[in-house]
Protein backbone atom coordinates (compact mmCIF):
# COMPACT_ATOMS: atom_id res chain seq x y z
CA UNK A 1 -11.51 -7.65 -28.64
CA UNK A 2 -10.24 -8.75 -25.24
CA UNK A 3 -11.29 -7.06 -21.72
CA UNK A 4 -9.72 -8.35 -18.36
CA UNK A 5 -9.33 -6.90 -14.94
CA UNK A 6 -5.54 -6.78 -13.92
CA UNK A 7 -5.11 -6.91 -10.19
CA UNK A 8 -2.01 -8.21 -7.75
CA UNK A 9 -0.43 -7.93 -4.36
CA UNK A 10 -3.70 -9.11 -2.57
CA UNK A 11 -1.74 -10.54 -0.20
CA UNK A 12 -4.39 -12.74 1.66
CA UNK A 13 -4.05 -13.42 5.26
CA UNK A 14 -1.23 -10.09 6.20
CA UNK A 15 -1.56 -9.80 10.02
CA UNK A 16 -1.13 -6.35 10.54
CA UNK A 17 1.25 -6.58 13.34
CA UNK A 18 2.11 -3.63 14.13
CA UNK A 19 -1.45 -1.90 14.28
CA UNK A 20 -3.75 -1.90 17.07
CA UNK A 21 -5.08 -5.15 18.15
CA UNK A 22 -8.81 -4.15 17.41
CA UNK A 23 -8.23 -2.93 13.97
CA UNK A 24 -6.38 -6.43 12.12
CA UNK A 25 -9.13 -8.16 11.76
CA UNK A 26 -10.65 -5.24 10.08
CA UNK A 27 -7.70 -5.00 7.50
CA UNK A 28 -7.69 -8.31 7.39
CA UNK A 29 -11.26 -8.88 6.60
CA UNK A 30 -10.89 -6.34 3.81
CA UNK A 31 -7.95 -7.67 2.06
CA UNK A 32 -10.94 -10.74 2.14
CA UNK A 33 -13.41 -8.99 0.19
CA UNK A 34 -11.05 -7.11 -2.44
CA UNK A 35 -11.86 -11.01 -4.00
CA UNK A 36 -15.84 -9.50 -4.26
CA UNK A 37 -14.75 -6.09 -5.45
CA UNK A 38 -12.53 -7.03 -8.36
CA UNK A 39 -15.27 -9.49 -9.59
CA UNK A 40 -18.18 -6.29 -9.39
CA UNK A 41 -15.48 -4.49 -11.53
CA UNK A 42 -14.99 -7.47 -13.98
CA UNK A 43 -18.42 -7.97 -14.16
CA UNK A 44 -19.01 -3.93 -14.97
CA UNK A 45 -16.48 -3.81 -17.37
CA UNK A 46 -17.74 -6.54 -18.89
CA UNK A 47 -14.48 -8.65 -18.39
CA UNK A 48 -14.02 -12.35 -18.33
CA UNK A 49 -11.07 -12.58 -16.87
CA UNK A 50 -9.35 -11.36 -13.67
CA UNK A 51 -5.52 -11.53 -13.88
CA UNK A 52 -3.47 -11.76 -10.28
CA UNK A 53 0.05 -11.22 -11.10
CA UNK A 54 1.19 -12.32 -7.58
CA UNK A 55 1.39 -12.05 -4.16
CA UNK A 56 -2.22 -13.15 -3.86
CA UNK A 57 -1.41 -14.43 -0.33
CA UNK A 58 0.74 -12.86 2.10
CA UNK A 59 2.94 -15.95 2.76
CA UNK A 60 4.31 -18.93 1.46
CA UNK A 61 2.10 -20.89 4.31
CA UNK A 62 -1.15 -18.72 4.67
CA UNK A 63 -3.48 -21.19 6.91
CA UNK A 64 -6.05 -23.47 5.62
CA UNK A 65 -8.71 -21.27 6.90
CA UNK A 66 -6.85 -18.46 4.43
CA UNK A 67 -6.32 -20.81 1.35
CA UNK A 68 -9.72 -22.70 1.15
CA UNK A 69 -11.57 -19.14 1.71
CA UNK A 70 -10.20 -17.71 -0.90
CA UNK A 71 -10.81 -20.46 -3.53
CA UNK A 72 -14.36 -20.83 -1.84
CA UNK A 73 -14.98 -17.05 -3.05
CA UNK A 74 -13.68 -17.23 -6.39
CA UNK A 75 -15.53 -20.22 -6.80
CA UNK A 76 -18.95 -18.20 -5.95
CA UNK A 77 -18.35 -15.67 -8.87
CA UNK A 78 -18.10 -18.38 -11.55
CA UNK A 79 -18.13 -18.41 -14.63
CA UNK A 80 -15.62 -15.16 -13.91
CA UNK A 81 -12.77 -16.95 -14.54
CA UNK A 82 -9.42 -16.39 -12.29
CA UNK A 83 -6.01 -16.74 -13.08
CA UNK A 84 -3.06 -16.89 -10.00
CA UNK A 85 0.57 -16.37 -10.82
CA UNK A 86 3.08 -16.92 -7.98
CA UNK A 87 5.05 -14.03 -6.72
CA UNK A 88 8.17 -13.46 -4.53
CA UNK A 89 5.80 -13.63 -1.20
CA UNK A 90 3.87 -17.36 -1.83
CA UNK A 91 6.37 -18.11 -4.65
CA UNK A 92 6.81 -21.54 -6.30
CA UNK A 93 9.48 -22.39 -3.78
CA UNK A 94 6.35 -22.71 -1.24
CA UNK A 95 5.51 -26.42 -3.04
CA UNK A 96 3.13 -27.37 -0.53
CA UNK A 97 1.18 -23.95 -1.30
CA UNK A 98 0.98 -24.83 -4.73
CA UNK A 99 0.17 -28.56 -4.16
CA UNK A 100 -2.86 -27.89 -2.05
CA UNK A 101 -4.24 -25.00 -4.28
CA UNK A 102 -3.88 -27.81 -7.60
CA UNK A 103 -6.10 -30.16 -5.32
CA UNK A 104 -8.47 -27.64 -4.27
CA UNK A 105 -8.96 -25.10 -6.66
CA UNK A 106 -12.76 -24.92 -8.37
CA UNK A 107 -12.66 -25.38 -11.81
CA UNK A 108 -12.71 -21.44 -12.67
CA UNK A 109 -9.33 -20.99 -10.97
CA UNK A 110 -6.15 -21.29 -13.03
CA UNK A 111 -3.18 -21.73 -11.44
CA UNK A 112 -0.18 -19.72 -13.84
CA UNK A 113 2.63 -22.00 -12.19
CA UNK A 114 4.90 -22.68 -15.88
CA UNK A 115 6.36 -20.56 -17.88
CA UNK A 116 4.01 -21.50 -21.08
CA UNK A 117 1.62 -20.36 -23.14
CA UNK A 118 -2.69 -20.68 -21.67
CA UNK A 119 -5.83 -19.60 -24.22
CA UNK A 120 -7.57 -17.05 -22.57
CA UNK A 121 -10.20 -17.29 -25.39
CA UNK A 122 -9.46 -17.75 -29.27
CA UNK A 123 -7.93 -14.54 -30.08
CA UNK A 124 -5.96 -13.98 -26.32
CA UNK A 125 -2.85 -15.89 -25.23
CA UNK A 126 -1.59 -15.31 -21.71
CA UNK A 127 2.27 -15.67 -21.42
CA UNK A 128 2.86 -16.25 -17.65
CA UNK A 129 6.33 -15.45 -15.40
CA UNK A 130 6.09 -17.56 -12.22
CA UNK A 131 8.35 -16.36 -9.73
CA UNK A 132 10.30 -19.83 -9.04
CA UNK A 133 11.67 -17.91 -5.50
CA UNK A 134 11.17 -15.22 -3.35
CA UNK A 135 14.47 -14.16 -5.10
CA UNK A 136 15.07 -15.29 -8.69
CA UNK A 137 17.76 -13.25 -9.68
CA UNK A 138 16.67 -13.26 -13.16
CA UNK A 139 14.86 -11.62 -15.36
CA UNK A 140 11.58 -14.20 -15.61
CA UNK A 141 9.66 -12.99 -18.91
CA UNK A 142 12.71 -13.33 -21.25
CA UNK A 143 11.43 -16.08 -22.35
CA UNK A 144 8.18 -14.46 -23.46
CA UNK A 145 10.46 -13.22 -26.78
CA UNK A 146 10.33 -16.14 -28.21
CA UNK A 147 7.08 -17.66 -26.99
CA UNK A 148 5.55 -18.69 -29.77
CA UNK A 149 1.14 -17.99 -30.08
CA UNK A 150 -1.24 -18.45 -32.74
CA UNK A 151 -1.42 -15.79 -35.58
CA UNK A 152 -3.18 -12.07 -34.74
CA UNK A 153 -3.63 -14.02 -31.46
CA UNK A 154 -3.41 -10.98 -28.46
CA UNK A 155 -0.28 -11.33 -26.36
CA UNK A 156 -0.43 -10.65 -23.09
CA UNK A 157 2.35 -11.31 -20.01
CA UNK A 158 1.72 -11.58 -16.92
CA UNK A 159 5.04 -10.93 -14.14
CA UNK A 160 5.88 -10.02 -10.90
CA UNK A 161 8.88 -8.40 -10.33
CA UNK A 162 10.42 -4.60 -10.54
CA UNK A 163 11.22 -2.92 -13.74
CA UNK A 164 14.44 -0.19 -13.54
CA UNK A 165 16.55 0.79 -16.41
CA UNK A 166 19.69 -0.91 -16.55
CA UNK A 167 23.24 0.38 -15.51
CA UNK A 168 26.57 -0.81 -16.15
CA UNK A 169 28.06 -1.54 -12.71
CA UNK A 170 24.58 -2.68 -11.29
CA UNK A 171 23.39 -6.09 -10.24
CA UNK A 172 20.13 -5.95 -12.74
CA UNK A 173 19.56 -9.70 -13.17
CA UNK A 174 16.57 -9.77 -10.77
CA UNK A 175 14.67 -6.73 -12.99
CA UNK A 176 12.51 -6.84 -15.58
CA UNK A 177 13.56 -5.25 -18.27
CA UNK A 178 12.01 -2.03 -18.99
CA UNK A 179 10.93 -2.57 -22.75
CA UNK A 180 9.71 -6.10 -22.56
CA UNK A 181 6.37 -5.52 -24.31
CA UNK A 182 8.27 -4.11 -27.51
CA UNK A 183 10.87 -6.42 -27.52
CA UNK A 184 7.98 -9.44 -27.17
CA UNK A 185 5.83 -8.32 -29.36
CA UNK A 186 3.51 -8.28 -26.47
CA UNK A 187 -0.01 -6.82 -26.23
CA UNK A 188 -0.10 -5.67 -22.66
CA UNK A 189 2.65 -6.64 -19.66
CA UNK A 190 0.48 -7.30 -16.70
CA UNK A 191 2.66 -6.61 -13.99
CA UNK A 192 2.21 -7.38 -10.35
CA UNK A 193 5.23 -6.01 -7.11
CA UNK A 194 4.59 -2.57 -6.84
CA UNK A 195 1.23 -1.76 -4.43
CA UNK A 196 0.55 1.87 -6.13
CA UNK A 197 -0.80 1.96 -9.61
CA UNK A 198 1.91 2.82 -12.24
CA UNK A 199 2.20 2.71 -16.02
CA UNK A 200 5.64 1.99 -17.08
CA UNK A 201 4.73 2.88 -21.13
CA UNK A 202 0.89 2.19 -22.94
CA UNK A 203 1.41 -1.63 -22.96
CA UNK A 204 3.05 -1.99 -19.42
CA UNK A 205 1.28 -1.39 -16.29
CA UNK A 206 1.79 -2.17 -12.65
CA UNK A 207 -1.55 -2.82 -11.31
CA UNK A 208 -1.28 -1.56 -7.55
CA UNK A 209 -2.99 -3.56 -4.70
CA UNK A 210 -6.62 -3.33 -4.80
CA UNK A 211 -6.82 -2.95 -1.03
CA UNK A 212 -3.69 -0.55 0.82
CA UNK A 213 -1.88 -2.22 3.24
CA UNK A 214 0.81 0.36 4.08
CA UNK A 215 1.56 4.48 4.09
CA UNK A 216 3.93 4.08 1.53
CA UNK A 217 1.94 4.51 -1.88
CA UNK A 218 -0.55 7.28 -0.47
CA UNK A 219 -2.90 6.16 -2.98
CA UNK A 220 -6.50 4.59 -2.89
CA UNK A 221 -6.57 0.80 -4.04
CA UNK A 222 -6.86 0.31 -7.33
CA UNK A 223 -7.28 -2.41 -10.21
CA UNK A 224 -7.27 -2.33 -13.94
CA UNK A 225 -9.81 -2.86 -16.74
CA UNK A 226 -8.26 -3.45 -20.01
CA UNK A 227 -9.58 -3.94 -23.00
CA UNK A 228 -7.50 -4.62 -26.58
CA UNK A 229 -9.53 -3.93 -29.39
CA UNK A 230 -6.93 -6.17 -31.46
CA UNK A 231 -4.10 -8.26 -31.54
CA UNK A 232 -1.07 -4.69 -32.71
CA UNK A 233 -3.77 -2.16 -31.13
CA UNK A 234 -2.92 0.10 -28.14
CA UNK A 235 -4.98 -1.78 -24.50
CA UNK A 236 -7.17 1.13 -23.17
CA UNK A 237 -6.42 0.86 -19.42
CA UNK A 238 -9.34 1.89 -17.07
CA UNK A 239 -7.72 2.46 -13.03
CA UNK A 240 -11.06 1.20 -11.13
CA UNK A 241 -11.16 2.15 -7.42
CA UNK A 242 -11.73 -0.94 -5.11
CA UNK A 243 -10.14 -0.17 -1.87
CA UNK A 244 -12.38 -0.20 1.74
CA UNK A 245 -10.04 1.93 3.17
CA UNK A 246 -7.90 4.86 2.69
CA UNK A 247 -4.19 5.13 3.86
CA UNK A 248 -2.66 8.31 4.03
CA UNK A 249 0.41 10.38 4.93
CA UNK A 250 0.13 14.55 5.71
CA UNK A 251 2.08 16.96 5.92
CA UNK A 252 1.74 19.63 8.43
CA UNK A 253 3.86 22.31 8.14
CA UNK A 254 3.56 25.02 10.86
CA UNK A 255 5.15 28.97 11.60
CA UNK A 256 5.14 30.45 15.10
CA UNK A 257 2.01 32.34 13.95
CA UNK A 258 -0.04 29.07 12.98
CA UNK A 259 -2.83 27.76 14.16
CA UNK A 260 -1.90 24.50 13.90
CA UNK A 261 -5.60 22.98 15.39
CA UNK A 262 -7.30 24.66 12.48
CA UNK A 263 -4.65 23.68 10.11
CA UNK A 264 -5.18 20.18 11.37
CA UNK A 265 -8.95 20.37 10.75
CA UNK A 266 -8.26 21.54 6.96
CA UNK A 267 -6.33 18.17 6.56
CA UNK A 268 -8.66 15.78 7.97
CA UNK A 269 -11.38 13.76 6.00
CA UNK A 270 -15.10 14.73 7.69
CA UNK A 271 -17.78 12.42 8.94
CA UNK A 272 -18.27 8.84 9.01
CA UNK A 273 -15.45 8.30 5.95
CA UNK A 274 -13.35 8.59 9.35
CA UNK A 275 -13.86 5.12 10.17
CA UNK A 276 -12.05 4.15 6.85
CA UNK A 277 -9.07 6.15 7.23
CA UNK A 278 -5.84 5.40 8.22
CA UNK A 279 -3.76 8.45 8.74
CA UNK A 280 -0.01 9.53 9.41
CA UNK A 281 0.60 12.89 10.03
CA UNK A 282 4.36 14.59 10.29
CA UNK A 283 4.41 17.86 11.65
CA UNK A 284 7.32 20.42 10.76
CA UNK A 285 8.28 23.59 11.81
CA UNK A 286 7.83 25.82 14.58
CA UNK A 287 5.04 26.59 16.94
CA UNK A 288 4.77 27.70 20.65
CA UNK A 289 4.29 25.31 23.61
CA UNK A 290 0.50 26.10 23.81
CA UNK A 291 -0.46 25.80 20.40
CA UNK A 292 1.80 22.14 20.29
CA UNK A 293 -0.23 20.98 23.31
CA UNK A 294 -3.75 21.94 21.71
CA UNK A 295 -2.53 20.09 18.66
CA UNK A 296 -1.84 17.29 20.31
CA UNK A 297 -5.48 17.46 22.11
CA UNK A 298 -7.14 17.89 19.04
CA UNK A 299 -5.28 15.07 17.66
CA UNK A 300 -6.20 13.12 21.34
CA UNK A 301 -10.16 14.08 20.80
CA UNK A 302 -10.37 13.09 17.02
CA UNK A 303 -8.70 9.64 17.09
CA UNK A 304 -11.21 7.56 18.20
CA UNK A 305 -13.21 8.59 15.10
CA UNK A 306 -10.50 7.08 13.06
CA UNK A 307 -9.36 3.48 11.86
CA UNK A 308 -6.24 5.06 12.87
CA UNK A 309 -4.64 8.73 13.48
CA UNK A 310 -1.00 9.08 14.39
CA UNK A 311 0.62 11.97 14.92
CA UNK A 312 5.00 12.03 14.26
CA UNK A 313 6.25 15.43 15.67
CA UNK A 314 9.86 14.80 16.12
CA UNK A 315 10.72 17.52 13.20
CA UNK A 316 8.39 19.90 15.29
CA UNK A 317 10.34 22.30 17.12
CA UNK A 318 9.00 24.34 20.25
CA UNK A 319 9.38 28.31 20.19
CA UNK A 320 9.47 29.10 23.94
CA UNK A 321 9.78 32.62 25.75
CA UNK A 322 8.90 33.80 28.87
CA UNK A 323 5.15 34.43 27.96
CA UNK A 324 5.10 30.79 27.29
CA UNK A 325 6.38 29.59 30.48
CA UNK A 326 4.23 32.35 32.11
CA UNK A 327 1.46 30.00 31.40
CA UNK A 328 2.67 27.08 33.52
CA UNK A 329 3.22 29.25 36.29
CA UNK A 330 4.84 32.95 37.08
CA UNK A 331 6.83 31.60 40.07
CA UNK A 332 7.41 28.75 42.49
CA UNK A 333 7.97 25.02 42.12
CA UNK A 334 6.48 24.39 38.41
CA UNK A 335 7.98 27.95 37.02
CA UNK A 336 11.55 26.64 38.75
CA UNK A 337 11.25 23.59 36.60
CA UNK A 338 10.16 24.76 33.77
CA UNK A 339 12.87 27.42 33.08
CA UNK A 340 15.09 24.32 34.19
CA UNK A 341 14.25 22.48 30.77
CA UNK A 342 14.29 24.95 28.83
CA UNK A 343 17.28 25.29 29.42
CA UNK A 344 18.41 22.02 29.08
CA UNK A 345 16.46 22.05 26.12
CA UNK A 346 18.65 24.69 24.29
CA UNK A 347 21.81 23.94 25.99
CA UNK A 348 24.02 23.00 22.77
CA UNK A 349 26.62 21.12 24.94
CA UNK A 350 23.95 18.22 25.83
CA UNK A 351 23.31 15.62 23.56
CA UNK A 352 20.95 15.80 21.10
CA UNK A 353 18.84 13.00 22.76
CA UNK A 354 19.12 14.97 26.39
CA UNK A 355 17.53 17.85 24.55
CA UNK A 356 14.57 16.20 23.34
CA UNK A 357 14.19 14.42 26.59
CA UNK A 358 13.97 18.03 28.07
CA UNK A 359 11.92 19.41 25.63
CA UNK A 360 9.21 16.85 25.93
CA UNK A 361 9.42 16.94 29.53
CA UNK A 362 8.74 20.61 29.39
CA UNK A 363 5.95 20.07 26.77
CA UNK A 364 4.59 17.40 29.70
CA UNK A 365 4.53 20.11 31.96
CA UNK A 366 2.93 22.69 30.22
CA UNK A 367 -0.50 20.41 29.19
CA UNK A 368 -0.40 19.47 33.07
CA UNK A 369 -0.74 23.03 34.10
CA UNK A 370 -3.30 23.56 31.25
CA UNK A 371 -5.30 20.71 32.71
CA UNK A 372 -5.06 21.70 36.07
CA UNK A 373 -5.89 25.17 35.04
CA UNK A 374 -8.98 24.29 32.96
C-alpha cells in the first residue's frame, strides 16, 4: 500500500494585480500557507509523500524572499517528504530557478526535473513529466510507456499539461493524451494545469489548486489523498479541502416584480466567513430604477464585510415608467432631465454605447434624488 497527497498550481509569489491594494498580501500570504495545509492533510491521511505536479511558483523568477521561504517551510515538516515537478509557469526553461532550488533545497525536497524513474519507497515508482518550456508542444509522458520499474512495483506519473481527446485537423501535440494511465500501465496519473479538481477516469486526476486564485473554477481549494492498496488495484482518491478562502461567481437573475435586495441577501454567505470570500455577482434581467438603486446600496453597505464583493450589471436592464421617474421629481429641472434620458435611453437610432451612457446617467439621477430625499 501507497498513500500520497497530490497537489499543484500553488503558484507561490502571484501578485494579485488586479485586486485591491489591501487585499494581495492577504492572497498572497495564503497561497504561503497552502505549504502548512497540505502537510496537516498528509500527515492525517497518513501520507508520506506530497506530490506538486507544477506550477508551484507563479513565475519563472519568483524572488529570493519567495524561493528560500518556501523551501524553509517544507523543510519544517520533515520527514514529510516533497516532490516538485516543473510546469509551464517556472518551467525548466527558467535554469536559474532550477539551479538555485538544487543548491538550496533541504534534504526532504526532491526536485522531479528528468524524465526518469525516482523510488518513492520499495513498492512505489514515480514516473515524472517535466515541462522543458512554458510551451512544449508535445505530449511529455509518452515516454512513461515504456519506462521500465521494478516488478508489482506501483506506477505512478506525475504531468502538467491539459488532457483533450484528439481530432483529426487539430494541433494536439501539446496534450496529454487522454488514456495515458491504460496505455502505461500506470497506477495513478498525477496531473497538475487545471486549478479545479477533476477526474479524467479512476487512475487520472487533476488535482486543482489547493488555494483559488481566480473566479473561474467556482470551487473551494482542494488537494488529493490517494492511497493504492497494490501495484493493478484501483487508487481510492480522497478530495481534501485546504483553501483559506472562497472564490465565487452568482448569478442573480431578476423580474420587474423582484426584490432584488432580498434576493441578494439569499445569495450571500453570513457572518464572519465574509472576510474569506471573494465574490462576483452578474445580475440579469429586469427590474425598476428604485429597486436597481437599493441593490446597488445593499451591495455599497455589505462590501466592506467582504475580502471582496463586485457587482457586474451590464446584462441588467432598467424597466422605467412614469411612476418611476415620479420619484425623482413630478416636474421642474430634475423631472426635465430625467424624461430626457430616458429617452435617449430607448431611442433605437443611438448607439448602443449612447444608450447605456443615458441609462446610467438616469440611474445616477434617480439615487441622487433618493439621497436627497432621505
Amino acid at each position: 500500500m501507497f498513500r500520497f497527497i497530490h497537489s499543484s498550481d500553488l503558484h507561490l509569489g502571484k501578485r494579485f494585480g488586479n485586486m485591491p491594494e489591501d487585499l494581495r498580501g492577504r492572497l498572497r500570504e495564503a497561497r504561503h500557507m497552502a505549504l502548512c495545509r497540505l502537510a496537516e492533510a498528509a500527515r492525517a491521511h497518513e501520507a508520506g509523500v506530497i506530490l506538486l505536479a507544477g506550477d508551484t511558483f507563479d513565475t519563472e523568477t519568483p524572488s529570493p524572499e519567495i524561493r528560500r521561504q518556501t523551501l524553509a517551510e517544507m523543510a519544517s515538516h520533515a520527514p514529510l517528504q516533497w516532490i516538485i515537478l516543473p510546469g509551464n509557469h517556472d518551467s525548466l526553461q527558467a535554469t536559474e530557478l532550477w539551479n538555485a532550488l538544487r543548491a538550496e533545497a533541504p534534504d526532504n525536497v526532491i526536485l522531479a526535473t528528468e524524465a526518469a524513474p525516482i523510488a518513492l519507497s520499495s513498492d512505489a515508482t514515480l514516473l515524472p513529466s517535466p515541462c522543458t518550456t512554458r510551451r512544449p508542444g508535445r505530449d511529455l509522458t509518452e515516454w512513461v510507456d515504456q519506462a521500465a520499474t521494478p516488478e508489482r512495483s506501483i506506477r505512478i506519473c506525475l504531468a502538467h499539461g491539459g488532457i483533450l481527446d484528439f481530432s483529426e485537423d487539430g494541433d494536439a501535440s501539446g496534450i496529454i493524451a487522454p488514456d495515458r494511465a491504460r496505455r502505461a500501465g500506470l497506477d495513478y496519473l498525477a496531473l497538475g494545469d487545471w486549478h479545479g479538481t477533476m477526474s479524467v477516469d479512476p487512475r487520472t486526476w487533476y488535482s486543482g489548486t489547493p488555494e483559488p486564485d481566480q473566479f473561474k473554477h467556482n470551487a473551494p481549494g482542494r488537494a488529493l489523498a490517494v492511497t493504492i492498496p497494490a501495484a493493478g488495484a484501483e487508487p481510492v482518491v480522497t478530495p481534501v479541502e485546504t483553501g483559506t478562502f472562497s472564490w465565487s461567481i452568482c448569478d442573480l437573475h431578476l423580474l420587474a416584480e423582484d426584490d432584488p435586495v432580498a434576493l441578494l441577501q439569499s445569495l450571500l454567505p453570513e457572518g464572519v466567513q465574509r472576510r474569506q470570500t471573494l465574490m462576483k455577482l452578474f445580475a440579469r434581467g429586469r427590474c425598476h430604477p428604485e429597486e436597481r438603486a437599493a441593490l446597488a446600496a445593499a451591495i455599497e453597505h455589505a462590501a466592506p464585510e467582504f475580502a471582496f464583493l463586485e457587482l457586474e450589471d451590464e446584462a441588467l436592464e432598467t424597466e422605467c415608467e412614469a411612476t418611476d421617474l415620479d420619484l425623482i421629481d413630478r416636474n421642474g429641472a430634475l423631472r426635465i432631465a430625467a424624461d430626457a434620458l430616458l429617452a435617449e435611453s430607448e431611442n433605437e437610432t443611438l448607439s448602443a454605447d449612447d444608450r447605456r451612457v443615458a441609462k446610467d446617467a438616469l440611474l445616477r439621477l434617480f439615487a441622487y434624488a433618493q439621497k436627497i430625499s432621505s
